[in-house]
N, C-alpha and C. Protein backbone atom coordinates (compact mmCIF):
# COMPACT_ATOMS: atom_id res chain seq x y z
N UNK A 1 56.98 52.80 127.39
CA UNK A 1 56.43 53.03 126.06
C UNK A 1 57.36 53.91 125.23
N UNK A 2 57.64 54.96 125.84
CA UNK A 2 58.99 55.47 125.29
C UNK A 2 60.00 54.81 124.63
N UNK A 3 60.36 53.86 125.63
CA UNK A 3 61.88 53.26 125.23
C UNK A 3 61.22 52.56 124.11
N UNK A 4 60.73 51.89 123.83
CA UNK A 4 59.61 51.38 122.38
C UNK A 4 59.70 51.92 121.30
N UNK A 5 59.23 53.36 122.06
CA UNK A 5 59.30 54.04 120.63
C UNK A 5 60.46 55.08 120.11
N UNK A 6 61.73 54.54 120.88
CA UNK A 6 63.24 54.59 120.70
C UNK A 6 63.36 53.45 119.49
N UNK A 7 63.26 51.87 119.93
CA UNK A 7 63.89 51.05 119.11
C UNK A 7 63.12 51.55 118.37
N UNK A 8 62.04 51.40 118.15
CA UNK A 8 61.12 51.23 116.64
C UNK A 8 61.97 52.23 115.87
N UNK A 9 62.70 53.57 116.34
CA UNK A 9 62.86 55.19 115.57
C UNK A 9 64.30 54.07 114.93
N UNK A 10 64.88 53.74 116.01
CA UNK A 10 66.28 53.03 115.63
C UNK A 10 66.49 52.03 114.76
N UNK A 11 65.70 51.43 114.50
CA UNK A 11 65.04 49.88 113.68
C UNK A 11 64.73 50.77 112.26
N UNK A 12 63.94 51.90 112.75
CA UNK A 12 63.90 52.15 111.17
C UNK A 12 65.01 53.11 110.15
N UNK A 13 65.67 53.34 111.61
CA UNK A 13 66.99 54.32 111.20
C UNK A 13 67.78 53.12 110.17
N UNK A 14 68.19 51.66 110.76
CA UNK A 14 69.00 50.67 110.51
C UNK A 14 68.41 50.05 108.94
N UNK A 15 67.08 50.34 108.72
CA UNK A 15 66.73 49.55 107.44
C UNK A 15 66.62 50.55 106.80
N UNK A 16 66.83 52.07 106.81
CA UNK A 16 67.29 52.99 105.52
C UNK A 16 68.52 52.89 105.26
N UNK A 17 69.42 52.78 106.12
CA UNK A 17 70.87 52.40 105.62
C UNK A 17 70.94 50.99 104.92
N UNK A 18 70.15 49.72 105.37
CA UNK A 18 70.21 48.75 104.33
C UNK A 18 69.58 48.93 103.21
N UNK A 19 68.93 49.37 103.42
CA UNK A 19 67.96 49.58 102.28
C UNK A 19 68.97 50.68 101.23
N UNK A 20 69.24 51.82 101.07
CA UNK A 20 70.54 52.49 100.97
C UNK A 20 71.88 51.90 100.72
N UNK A 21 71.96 50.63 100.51
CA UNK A 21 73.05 49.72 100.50
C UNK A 21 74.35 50.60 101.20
N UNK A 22 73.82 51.24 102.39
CA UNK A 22 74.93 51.92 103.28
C UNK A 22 75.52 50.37 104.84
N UNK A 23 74.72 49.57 104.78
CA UNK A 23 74.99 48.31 105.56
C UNK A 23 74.54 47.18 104.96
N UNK A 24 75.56 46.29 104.90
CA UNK A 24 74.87 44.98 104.49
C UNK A 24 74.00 44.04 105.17
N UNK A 25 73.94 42.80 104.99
CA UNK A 25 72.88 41.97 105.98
C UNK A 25 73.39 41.93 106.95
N UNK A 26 74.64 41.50 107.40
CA UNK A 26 75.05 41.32 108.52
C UNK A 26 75.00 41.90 109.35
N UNK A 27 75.72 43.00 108.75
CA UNK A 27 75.70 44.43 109.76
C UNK A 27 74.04 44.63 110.23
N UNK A 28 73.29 44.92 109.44
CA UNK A 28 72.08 45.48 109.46
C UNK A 28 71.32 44.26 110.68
N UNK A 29 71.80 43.13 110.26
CA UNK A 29 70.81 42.16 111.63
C UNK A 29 71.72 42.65 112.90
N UNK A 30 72.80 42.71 113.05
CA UNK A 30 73.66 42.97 114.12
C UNK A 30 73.11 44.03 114.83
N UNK A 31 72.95 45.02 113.96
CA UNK A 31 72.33 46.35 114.60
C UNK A 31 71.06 46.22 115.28
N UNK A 32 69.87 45.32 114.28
CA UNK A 32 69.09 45.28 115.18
C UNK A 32 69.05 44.50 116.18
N UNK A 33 69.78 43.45 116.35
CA UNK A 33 69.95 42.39 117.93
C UNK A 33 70.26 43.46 118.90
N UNK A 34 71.43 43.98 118.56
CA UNK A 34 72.10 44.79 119.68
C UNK A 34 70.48 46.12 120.34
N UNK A 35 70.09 46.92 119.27
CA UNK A 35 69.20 47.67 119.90
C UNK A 35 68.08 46.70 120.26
N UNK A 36 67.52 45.58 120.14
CA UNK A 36 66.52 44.72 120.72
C UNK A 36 66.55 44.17 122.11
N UNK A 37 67.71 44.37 122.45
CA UNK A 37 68.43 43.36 123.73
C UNK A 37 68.91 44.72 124.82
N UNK A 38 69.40 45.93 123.88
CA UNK A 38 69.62 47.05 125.07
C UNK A 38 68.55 47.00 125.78
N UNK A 39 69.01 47.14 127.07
CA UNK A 39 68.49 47.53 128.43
C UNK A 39 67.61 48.31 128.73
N UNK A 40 68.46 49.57 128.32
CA UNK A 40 67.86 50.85 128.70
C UNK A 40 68.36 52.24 127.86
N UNK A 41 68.11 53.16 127.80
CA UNK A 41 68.30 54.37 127.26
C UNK A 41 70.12 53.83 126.73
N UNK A 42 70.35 54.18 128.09
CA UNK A 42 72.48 54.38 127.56
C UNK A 42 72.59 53.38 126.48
N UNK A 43 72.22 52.41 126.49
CA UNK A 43 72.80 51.19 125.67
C UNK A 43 71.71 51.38 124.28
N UNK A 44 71.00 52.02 124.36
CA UNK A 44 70.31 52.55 123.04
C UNK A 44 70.47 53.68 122.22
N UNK A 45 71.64 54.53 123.24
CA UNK A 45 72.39 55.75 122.75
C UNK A 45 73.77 55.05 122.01
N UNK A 46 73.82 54.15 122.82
CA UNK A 46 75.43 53.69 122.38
C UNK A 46 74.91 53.41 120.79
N UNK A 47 73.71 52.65 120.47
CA UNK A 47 73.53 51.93 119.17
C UNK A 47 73.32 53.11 118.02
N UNK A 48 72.52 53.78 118.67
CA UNK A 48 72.36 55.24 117.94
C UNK A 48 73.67 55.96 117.62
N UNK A 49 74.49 55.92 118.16
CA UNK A 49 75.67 56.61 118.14
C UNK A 49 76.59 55.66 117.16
N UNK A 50 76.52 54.95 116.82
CA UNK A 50 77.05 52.94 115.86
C UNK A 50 76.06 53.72 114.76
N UNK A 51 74.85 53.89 114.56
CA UNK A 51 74.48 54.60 113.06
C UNK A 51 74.77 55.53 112.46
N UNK A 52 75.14 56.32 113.19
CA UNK A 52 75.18 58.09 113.06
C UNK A 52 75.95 58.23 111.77
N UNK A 53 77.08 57.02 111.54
CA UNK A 53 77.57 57.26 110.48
C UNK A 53 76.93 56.89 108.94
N UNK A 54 76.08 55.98 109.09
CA UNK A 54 75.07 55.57 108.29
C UNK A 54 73.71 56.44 107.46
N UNK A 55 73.05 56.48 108.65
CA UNK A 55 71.93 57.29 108.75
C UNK A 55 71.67 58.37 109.67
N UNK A 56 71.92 59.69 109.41
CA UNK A 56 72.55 60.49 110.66
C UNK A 56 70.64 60.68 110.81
N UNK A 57 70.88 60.89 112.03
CA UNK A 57 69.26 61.38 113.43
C UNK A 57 69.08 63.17 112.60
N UNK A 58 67.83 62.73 111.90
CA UNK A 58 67.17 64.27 112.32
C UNK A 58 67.15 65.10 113.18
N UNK A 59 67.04 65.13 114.49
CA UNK A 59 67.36 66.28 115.37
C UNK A 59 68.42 65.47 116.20
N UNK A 60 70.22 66.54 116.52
CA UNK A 60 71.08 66.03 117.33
C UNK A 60 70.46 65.50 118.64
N UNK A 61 70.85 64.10 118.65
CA UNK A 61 70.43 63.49 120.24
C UNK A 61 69.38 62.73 120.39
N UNK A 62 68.57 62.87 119.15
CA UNK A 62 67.56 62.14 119.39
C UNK A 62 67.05 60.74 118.61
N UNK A 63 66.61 59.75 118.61
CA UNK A 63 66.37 58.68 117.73
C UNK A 63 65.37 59.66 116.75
N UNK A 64 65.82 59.01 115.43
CA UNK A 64 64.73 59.89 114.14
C UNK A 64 65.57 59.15 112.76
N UNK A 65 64.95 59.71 111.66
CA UNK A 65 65.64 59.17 110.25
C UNK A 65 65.83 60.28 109.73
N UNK A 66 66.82 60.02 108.72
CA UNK A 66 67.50 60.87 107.59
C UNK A 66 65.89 60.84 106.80
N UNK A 67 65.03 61.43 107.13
CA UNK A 67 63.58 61.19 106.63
C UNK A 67 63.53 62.49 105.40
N UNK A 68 62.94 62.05 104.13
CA UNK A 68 62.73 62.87 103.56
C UNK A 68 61.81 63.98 104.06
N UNK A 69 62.71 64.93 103.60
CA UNK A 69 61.61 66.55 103.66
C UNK A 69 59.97 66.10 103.51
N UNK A 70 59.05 66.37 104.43
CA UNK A 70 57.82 66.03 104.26
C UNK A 70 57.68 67.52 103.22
N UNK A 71 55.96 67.34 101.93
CA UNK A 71 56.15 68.40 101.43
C UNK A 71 55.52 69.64 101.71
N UNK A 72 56.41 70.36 101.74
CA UNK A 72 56.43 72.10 102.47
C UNK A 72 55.23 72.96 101.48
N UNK A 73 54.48 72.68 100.78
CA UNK A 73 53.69 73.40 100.01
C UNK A 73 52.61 72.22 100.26
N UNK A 74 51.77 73.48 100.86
CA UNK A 74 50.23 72.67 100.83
C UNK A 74 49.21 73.08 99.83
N UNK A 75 48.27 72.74 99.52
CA UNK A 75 46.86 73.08 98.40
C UNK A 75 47.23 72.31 97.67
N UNK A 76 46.42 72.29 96.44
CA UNK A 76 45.84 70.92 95.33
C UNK A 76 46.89 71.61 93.97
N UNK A 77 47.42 70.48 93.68
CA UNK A 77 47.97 70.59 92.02
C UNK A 77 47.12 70.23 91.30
N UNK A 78 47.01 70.40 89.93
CA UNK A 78 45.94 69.57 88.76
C UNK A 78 46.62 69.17 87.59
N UNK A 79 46.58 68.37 87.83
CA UNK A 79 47.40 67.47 86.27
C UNK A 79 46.63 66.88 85.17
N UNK A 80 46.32 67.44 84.18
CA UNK A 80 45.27 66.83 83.18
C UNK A 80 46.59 66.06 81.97
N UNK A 81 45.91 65.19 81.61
CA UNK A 81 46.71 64.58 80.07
C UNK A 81 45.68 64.08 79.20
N UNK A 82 46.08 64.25 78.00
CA UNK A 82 45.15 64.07 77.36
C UNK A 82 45.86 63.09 75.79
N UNK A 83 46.07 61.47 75.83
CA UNK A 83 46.43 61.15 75.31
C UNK A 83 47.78 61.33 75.14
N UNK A 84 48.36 61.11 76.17
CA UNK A 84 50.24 61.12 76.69
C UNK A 84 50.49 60.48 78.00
N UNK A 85 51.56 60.94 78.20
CA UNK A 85 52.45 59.89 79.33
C UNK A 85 53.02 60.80 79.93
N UNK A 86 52.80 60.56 81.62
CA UNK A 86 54.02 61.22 82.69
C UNK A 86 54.38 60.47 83.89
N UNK A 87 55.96 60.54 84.03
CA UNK A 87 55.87 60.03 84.88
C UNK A 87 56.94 60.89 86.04
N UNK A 88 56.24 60.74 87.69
CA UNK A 88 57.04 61.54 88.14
C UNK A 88 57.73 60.59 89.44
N UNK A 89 59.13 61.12 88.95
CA UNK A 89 60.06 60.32 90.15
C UNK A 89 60.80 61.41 91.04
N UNK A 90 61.51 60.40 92.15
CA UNK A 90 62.71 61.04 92.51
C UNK A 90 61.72 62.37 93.64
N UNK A 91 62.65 63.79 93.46
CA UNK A 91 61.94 64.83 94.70
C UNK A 91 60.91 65.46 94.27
N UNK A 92 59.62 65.09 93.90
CA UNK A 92 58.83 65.54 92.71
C UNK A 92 57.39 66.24 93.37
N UNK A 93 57.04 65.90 94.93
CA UNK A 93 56.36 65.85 95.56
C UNK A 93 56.41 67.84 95.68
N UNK A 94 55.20 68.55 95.45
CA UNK A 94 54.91 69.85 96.00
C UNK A 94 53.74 70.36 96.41
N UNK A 95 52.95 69.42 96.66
CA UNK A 95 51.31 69.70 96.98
C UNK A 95 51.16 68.40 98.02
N UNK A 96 50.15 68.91 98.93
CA UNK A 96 49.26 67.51 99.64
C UNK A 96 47.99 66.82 98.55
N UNK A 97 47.77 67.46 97.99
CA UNK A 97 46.63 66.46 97.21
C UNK A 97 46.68 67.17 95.79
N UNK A 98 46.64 66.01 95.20
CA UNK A 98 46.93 66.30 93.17
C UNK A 98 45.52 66.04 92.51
N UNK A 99 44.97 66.71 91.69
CA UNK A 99 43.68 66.09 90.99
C UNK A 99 44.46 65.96 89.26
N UNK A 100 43.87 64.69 89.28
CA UNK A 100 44.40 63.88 87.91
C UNK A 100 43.34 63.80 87.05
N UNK A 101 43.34 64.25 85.81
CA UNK A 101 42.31 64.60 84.57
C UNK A 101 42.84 63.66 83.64
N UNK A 102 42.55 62.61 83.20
CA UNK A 102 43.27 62.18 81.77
C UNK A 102 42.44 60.92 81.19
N UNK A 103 42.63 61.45 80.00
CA UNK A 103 41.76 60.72 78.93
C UNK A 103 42.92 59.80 77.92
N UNK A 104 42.27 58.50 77.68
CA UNK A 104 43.82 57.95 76.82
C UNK A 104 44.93 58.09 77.19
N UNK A 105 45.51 58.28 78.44
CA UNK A 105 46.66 58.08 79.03
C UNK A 105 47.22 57.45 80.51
N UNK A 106 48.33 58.21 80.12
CA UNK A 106 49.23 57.03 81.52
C UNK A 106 50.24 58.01 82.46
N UNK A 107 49.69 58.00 84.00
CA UNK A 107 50.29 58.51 85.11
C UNK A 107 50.99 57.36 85.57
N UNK A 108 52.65 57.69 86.18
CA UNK A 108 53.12 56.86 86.65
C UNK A 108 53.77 58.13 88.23
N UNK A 109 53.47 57.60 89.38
CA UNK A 109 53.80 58.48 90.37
C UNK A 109 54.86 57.61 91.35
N UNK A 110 56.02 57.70 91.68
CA UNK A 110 56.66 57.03 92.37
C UNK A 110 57.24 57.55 93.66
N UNK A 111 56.46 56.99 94.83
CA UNK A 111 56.85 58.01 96.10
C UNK A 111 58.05 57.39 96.83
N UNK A 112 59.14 56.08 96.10
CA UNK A 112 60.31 55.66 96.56
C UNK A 112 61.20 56.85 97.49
N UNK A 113 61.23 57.75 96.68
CA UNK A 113 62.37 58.56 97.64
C UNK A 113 61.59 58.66 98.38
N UNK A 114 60.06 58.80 99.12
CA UNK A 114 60.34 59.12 100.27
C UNK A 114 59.62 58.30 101.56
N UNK A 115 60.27 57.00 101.04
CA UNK A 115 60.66 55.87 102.08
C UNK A 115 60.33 56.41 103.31
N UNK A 116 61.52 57.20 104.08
CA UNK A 116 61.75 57.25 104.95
C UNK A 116 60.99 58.42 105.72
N UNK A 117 60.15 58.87 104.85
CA UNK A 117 59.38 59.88 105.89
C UNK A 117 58.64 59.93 106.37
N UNK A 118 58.05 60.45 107.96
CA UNK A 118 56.97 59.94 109.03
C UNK A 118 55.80 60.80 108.85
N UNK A 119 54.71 60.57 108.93
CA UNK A 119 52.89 61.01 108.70
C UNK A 119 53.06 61.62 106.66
N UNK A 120 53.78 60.85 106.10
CA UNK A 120 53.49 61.31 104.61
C UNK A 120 51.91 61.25 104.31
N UNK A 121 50.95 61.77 104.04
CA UNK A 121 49.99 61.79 103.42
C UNK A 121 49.53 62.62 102.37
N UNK A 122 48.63 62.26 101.33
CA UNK A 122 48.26 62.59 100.14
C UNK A 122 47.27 61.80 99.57
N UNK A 123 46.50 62.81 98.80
CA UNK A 123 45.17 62.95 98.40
C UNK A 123 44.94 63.23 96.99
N UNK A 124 44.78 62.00 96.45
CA UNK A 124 44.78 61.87 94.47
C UNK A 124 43.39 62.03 94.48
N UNK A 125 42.77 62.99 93.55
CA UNK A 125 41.39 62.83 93.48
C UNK A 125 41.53 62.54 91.63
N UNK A 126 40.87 61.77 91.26
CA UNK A 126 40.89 60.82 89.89
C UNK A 126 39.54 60.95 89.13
N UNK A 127 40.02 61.34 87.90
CA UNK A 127 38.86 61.47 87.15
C UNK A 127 39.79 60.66 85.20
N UNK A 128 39.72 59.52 85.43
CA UNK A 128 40.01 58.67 84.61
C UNK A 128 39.46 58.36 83.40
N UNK A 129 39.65 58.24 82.23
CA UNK A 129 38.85 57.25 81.39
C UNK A 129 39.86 56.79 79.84
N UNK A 130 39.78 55.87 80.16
CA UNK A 130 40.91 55.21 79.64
C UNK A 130 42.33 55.08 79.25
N UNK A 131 42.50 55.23 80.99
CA UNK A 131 43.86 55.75 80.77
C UNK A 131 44.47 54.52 82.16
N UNK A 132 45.68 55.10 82.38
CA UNK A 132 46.31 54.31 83.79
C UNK A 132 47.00 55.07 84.94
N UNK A 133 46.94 54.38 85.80
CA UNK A 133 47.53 55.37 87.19
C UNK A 133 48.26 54.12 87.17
N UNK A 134 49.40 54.58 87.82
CA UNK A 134 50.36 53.47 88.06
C UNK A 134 51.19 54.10 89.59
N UNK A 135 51.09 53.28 91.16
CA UNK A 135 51.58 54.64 92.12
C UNK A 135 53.05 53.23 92.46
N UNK A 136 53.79 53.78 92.85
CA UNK A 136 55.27 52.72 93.18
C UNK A 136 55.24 53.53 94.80
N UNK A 137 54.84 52.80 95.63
CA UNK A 137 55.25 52.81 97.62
C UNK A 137 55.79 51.52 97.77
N UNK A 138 56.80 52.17 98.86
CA UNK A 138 57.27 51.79 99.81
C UNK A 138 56.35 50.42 100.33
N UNK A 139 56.79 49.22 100.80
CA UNK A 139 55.63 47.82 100.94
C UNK A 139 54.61 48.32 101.97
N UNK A 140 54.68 48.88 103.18
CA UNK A 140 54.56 49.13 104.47
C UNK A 140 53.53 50.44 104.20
N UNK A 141 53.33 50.98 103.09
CA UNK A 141 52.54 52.48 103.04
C UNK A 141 50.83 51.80 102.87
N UNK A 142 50.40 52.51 103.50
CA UNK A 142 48.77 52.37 103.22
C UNK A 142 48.12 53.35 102.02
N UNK A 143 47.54 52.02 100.62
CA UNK A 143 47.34 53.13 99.97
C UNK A 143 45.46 53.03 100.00
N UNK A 144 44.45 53.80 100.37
CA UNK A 144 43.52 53.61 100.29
C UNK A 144 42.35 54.26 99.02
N UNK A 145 42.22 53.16 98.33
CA UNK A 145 41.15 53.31 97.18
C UNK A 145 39.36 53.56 97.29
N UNK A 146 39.16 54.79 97.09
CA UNK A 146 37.76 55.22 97.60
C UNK A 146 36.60 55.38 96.06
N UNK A 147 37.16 54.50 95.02
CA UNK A 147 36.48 55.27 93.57
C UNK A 147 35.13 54.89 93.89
N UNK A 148 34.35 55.91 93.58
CA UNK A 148 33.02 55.91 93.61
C UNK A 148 32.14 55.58 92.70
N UNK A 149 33.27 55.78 91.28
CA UNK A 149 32.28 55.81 89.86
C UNK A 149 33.89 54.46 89.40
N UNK A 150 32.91 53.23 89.13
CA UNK A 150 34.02 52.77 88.00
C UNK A 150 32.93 51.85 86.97
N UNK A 151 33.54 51.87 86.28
CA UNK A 151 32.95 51.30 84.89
C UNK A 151 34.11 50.86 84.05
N UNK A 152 33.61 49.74 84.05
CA UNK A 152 34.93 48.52 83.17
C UNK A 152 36.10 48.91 83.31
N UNK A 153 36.54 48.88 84.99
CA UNK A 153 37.96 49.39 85.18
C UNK A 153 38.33 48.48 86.24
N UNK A 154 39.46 48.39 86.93
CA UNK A 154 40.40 47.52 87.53
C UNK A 154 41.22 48.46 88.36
N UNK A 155 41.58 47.75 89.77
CA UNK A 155 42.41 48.47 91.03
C UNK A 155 42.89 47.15 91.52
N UNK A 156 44.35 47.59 91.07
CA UNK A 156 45.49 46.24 91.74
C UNK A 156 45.88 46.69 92.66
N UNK A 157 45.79 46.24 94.20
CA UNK A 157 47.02 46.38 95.10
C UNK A 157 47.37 44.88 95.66
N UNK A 158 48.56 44.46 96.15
CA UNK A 158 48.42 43.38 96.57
C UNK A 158 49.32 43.41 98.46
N UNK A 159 48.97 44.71 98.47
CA UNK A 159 49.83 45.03 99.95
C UNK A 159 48.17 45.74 100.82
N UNK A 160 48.76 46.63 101.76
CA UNK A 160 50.47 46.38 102.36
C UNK A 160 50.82 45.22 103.23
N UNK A 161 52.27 45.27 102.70
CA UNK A 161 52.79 44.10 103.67
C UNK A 161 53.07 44.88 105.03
N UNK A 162 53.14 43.69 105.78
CA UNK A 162 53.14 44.06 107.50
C UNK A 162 53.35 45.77 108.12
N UNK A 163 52.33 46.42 108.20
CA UNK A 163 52.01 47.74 108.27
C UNK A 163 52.56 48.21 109.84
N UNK A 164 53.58 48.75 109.52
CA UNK A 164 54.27 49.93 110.81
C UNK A 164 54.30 51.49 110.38
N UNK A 165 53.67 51.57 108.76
CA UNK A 165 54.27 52.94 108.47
C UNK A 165 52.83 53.85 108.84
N UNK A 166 52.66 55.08 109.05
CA UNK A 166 51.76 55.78 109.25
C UNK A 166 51.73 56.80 107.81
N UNK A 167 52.34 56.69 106.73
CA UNK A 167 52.11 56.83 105.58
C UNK A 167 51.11 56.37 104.95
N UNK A 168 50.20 57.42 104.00
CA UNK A 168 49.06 56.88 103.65
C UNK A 168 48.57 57.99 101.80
N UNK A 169 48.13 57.29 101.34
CA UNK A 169 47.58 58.07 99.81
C UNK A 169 46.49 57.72 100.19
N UNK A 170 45.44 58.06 99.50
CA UNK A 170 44.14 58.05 99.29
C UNK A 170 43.68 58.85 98.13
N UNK A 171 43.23 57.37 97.60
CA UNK A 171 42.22 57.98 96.11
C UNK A 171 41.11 57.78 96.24
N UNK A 172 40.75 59.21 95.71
CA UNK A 172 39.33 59.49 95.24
C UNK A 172 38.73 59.88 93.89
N UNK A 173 37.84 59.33 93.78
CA UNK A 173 36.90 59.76 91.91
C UNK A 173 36.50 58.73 91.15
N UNK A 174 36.57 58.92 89.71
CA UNK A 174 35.58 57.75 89.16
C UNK A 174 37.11 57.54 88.22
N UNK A 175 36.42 56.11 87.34
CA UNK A 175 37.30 55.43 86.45
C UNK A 175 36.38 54.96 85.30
N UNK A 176 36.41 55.25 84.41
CA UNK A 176 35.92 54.36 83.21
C UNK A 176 37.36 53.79 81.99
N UNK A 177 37.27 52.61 82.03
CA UNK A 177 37.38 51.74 81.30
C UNK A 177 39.13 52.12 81.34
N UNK A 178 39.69 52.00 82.80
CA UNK A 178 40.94 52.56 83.88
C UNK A 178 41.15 51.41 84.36
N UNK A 179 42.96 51.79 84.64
CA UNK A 179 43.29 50.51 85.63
C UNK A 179 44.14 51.79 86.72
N UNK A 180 44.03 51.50 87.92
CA UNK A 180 44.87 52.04 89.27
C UNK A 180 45.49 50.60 89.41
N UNK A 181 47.33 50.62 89.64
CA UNK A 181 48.16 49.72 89.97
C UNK A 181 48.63 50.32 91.05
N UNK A 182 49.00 49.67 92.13
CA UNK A 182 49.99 50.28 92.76
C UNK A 182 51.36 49.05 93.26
N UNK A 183 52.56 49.12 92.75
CA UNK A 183 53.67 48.52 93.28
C UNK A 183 54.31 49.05 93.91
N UNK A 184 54.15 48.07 94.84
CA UNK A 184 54.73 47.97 96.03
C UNK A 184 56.70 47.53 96.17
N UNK A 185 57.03 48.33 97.02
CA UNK A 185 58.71 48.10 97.04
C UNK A 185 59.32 47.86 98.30
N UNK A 186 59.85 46.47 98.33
CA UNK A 186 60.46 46.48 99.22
C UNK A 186 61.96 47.07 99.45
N UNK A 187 62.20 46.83 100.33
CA UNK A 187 64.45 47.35 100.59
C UNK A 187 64.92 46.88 99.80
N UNK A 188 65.80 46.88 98.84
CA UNK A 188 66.43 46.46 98.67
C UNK A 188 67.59 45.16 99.20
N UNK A 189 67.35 44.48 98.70
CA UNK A 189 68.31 43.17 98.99
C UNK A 189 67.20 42.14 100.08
N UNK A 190 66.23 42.39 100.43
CA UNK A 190 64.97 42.05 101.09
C UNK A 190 64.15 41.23 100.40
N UNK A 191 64.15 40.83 99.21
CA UNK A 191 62.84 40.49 98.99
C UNK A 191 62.82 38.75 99.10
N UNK A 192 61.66 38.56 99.06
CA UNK A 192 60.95 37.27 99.38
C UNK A 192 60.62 36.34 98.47
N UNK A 193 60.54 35.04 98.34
CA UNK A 193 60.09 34.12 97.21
C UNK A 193 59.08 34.54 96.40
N UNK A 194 57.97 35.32 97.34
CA UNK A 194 56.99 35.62 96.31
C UNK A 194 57.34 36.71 95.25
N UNK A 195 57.85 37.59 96.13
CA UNK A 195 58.44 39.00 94.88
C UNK A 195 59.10 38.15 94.37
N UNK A 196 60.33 37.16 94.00
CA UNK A 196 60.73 36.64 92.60
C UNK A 196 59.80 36.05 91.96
N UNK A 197 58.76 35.19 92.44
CA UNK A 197 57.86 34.65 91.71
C UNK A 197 56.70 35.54 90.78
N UNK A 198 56.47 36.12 91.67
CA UNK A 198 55.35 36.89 91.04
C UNK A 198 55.74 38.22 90.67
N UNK A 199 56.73 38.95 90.82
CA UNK A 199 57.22 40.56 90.53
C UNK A 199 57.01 41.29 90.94
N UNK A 200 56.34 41.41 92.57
CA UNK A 200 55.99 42.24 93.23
C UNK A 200 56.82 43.43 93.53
């Protein structure tokens, strides 16, 4: 079970560097044949040791990802708007759970940068009315919608696709006359007929 949960660390080491346009396709399938087919430990060090230049291991020696900083400040932020626009990208993350106030406006939250990091969780508590949440994850993140109060409002998700991540949001609160979107992102250079078709 171990050695398992070697490839899986290694597999996901190999699709932040593609994803990262740090390996191309080739490389990136190569990598994973080779760690799928190792044996045993040595021959899974050897592959680990073939990334290092890519995606260097969180702790020396061990399978792990160049994983974003999980965030180091815990307790609730509060973000009210009131007929405006924000949007937060990039390293923006400083609380485990945000409470969102906004009337006539538009939240856009994008947790892309942090792809690569293991037990991410967070806790939107939502108090909406006519406004928009808009969240951009990673395909693989679980985002779970708990609104209790909605009234002439709308919640798009159309994921997650094939779920390995233990990343998770969860919203809570009411919505009147609100839309919650959440797009979904795959790797780069990854995507599928349907994302061209439909814009996922």
């Amino acid at each position: 079970m171990e050695l398992q949960k070697y490839r899986d660390a290694l597999i996901d080491r190999a699709a932040s560097a593609f994803a990262l346009d740090k390996l191309d396709e080739a490389a990136f399938e190569a990598f994973v044949a080779r760690i799928q087919t190792a044996s045993g430990e040595v021959e899974l060090r050897a592959a680990e040791a073939g990334l290092a230049p890519f995606v260097p291991a969180t702790h020396p020696g061990t399978a792990g990802t160049a994983a974003h900083a999980e965030p180091a400040i815990e307790g609730t932020r509060d973000i009210a708007l009131n007929m405006t626009s924000l949007k937060k990208r990039g390293d923006w993350v400083d609380a485990r759970a945000y409470r969102l106030d906004g009337k006539m406006s538009n939240f856009e939250l994008d947790y892309r940068d942090y792809a690569d990091a293991r037990d991410f969780s967070m806790k939107l508590d939502v108090d909406l009315s006519m406004s928009n949440l808009k969240l951009v994850v990673p395909s693989d993140w679980q985002v779970d919608c708990r609104i209790t109060r909605n009234s002439a409002s709308n919640v798009k998700d159309r994921g997650p696709f094939p779920t390995r991540s233990a990343n998770r949001i969860v919203i809570e609160g009411a919505l009147s006359m609100s839309n919650i979107k959440v797009k979904r992102i795959r790797p780069r250079g990854r995507r599928g007929l349907l994302d061209l078709l439909f814009g996922r």
